[in-house]
Protein backbone atom coordinates (compact mmCIF):
# COMPACT_ATOMS: atom_id res chain seq x y z
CA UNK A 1 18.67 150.31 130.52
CA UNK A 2 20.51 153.73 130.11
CA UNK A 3 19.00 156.97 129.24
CA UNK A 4 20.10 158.77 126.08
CA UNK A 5 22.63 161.17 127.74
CA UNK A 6 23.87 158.09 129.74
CA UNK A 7 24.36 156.03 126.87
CA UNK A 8 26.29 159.32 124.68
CA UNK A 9 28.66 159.40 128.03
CA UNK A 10 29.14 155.76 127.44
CA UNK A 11 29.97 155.92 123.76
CA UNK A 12 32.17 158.71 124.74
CA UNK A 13 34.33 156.35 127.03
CA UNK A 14 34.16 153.76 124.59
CA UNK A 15 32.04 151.62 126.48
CA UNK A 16 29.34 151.41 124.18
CA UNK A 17 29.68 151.43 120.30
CA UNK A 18 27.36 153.39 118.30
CA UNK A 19 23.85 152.18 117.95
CA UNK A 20 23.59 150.05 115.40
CA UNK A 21 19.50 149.95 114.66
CA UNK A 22 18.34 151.99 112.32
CA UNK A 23 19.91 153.70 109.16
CA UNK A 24 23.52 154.76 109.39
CA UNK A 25 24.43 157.79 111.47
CA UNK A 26 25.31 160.87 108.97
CA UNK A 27 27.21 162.47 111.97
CA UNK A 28 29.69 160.87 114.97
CA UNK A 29 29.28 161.83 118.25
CA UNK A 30 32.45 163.62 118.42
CA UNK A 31 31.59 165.93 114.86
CA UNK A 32 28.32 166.94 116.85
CA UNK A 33 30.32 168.06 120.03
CA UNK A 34 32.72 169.57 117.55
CA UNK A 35 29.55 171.77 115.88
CA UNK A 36 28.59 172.97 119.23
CA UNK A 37 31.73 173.75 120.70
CA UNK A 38 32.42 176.21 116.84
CA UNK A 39 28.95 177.29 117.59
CA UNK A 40 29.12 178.36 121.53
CA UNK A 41 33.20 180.02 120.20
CA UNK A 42 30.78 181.88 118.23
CA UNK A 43 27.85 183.40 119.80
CA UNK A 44 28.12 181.93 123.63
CA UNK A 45 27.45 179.22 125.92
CA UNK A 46 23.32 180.60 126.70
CA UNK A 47 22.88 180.63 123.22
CA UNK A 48 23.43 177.27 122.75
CA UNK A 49 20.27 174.84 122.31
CA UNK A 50 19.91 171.62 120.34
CA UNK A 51 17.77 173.42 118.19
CA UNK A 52 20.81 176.17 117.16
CA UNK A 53 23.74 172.48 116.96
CA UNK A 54 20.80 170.75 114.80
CA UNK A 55 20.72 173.40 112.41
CA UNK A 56 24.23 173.98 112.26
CA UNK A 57 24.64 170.11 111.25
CA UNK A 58 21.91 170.80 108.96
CA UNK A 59 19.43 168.22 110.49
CA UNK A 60 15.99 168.40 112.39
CA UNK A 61 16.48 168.37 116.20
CA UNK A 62 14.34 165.45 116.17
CA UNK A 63 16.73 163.62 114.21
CA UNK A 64 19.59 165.25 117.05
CA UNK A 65 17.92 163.25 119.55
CA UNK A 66 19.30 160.25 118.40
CA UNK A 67 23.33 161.59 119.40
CA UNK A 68 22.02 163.82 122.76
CA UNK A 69 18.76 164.34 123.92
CA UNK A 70 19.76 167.33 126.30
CA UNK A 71 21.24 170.41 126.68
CA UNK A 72 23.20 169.08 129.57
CA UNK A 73 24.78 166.18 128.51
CA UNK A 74 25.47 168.49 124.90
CA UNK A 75 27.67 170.66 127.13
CA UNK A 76 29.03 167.68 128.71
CA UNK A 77 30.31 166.82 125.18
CA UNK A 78 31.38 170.04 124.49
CA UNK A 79 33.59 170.52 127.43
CA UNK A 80 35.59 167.01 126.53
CA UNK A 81 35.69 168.40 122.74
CA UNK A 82 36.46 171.69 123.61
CA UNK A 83 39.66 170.59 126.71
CA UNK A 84 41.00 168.30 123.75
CA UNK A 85 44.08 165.82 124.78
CA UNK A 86 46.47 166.59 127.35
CA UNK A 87 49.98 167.33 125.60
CA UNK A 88 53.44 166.26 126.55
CA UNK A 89 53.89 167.55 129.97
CA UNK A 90 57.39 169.00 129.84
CA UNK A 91 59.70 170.80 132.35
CA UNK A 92 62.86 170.10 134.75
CA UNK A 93 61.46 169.43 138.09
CA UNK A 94 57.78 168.59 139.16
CA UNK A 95 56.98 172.46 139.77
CA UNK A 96 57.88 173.54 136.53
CA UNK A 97 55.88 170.60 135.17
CA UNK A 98 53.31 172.06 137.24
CA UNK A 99 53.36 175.24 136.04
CA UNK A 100 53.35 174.55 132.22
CA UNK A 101 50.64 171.82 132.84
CA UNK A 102 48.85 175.26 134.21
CA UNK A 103 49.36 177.21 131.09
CA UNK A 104 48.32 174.82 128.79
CA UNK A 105 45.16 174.20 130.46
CA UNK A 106 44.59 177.98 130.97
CA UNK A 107 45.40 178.16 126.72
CA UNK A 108 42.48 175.60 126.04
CA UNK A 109 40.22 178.13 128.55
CA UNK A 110 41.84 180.92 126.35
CA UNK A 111 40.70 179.66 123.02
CA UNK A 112 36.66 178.78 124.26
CA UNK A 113 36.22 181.33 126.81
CA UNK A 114 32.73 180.10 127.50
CA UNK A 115 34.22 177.01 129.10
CA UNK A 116 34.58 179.10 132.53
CA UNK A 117 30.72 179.42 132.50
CA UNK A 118 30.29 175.63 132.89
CA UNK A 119 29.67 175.16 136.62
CA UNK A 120 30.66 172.02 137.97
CA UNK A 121 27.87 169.70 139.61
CA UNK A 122 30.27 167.18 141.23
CA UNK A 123 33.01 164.92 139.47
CA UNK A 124 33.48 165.32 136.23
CA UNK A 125 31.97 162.91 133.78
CA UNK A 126 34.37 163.45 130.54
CA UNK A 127 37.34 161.07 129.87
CA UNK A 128 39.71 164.17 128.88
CA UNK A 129 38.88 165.96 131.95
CA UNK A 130 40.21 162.67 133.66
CA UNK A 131 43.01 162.84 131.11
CA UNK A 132 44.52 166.56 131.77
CA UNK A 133 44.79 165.18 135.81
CA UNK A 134 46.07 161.88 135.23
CA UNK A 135 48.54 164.06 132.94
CA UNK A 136 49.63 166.17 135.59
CA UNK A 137 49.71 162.95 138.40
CA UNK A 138 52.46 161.62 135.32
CA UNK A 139 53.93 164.50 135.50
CA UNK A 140 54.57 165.01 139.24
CA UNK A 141 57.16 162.36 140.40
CA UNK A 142 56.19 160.03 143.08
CA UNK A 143 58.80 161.22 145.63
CA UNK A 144 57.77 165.42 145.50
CA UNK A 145 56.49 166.40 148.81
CA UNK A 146 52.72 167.18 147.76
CA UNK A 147 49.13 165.23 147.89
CA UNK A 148 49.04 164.88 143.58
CA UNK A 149 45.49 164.33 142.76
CA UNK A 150 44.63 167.56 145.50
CA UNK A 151 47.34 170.02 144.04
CA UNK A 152 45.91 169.24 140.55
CA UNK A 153 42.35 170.11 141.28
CA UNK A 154 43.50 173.23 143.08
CA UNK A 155 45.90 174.27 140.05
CA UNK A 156 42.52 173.08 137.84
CA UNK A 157 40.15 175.39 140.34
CA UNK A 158 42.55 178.25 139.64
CA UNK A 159 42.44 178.12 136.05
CA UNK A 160 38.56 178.34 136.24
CA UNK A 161 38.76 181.22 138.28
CA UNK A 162 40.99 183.74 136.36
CA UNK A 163 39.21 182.30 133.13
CA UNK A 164 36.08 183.68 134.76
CA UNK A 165 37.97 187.00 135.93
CA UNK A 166 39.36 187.12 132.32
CA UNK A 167 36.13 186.68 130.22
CA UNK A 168 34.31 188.95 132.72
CA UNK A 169 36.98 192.03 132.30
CA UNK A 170 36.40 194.98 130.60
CA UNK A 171 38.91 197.17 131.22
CA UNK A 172 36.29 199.87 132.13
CA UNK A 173 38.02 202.68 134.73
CA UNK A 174 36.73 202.64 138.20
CA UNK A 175 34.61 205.52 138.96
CA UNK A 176 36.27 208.60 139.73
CA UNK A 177 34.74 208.76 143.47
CA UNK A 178 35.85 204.91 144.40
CA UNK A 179 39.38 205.76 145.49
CA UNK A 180 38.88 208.36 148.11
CA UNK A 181 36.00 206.23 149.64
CA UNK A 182 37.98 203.50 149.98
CA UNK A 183 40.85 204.84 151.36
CA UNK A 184 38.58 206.59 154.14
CA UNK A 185 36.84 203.54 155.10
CA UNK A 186 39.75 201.28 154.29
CA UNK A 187 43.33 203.10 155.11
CA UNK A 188 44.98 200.11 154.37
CA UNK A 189 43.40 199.22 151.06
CA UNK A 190 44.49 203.20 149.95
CA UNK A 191 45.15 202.89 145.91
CA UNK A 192 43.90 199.24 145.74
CA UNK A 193 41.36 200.29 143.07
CA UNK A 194 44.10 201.44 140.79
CA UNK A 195 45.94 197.91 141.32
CA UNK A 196 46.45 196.98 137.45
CA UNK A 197 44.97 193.26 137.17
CA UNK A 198 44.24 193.60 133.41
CA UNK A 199 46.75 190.99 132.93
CA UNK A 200 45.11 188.18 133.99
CA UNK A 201 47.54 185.08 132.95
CA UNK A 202 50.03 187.13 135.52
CA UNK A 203 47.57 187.22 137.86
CA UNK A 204 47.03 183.20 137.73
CA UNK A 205 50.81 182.82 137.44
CA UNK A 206 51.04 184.47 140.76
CA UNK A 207 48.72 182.59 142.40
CA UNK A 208 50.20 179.31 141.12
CA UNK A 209 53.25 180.06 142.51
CA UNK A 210 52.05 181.13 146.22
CA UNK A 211 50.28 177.38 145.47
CA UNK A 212 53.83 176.03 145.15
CA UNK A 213 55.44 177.74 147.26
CA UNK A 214 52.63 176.17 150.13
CA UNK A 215 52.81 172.46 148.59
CA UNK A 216 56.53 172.92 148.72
């Protein structure tokens, strides 16, 4: 017997159809997940509770238990909503595919920026998470000189990172005081507080390529 969440993962996969007791569902699975994912664009991941994706469907969070019974497995919905389907993985040579597999990905982090807040508790559990690195394994021949499935959760880990560094920036000046203290009790870090890293796609573009240039 699965649990609720289990069995929303399941329908998710495809592995089990919709439940068919009762009367007939007024949402899908994938319209609720859709709801949440407009509503956490909106005002946040923390603000998200069943209670806030029942009302936005216009329906009792009772009658939400019958899709997803917690927050948990709601995110987990949200993040395969929210990711979408890999695209066409184009580009002459396995590192270019490499790098515009990156900036696609990055684009989907773009548009919900509250996916970098979802921490990872081991593998993931979504079939388009699955999708984006099977997409990226397709898109790396079999002969290039680098370990596939490891490359793509290090180009995936990267993406998370300068998401997080992205959502997280203000562009608020360091303080005034910062630079000379630094540069007495770090000579060789001298002017690294004035290092411009507003730009933060650059920023992961440079790191994917010092990733390349290493697998390479």
């Amino acid at each position: 017997m699965h649990s609720q969440g289990d069995r929303a993962l399941r329908q998710l996969w495809g592995i089990d159809p919709p439940a068919a007791k009762g009367p007939k569902a007024r949402w899908s699975l994938a319209q609720v997940a859709e709801a949440a994912v407009e509503l956490a664009d909106e005002v946040g991941l923390d603000a998200i509770s069943l209670a806030r994706v029942a009302a936005r469907l216009d329906m009792t969070t009772t009658a939400l238990y019958r899709y997803v019974d917690a927050k948990a497995t709601l995110i987990d919905l949200m993040v395969d909503s929210a990711v979408g389907d890999p695209p066409a993985i184009e580009g002459d040579g396995w590192q270019n595919r490499c790098r515009a597999w990156t900036e696609l990905l990055a684009d989907r982090y773009a548009q919900h920026p509250w996916l970098s807040e979802v921490q990872p508790t081991g593998m993931p559990t979504q079939p388009r998470a699955y999708a984006w690195i099977d997409a990226l394994l397709n898109a790396i021949a079999d002969d290039a000189p680098v370990d596939a499935l490891r490359l793509a959760m290090l180009l995936d880990s990267l993406i998370r990172t300068y998401a997080t560094l992205e959502r997280s920036t203000n562009g608020a000046a360091p303080p005034a005081w910062l630079g000379e203290a630094v540069a007495e009790r770090f000579p060789r870090l001298a002017g690294a507080e004035q290092q411009d890293v507003t730009d933060v796609r650059a920023e992961l573009r440079y790191a994917v390529e010092a990733v390349l240039r290493g697998a390479a």
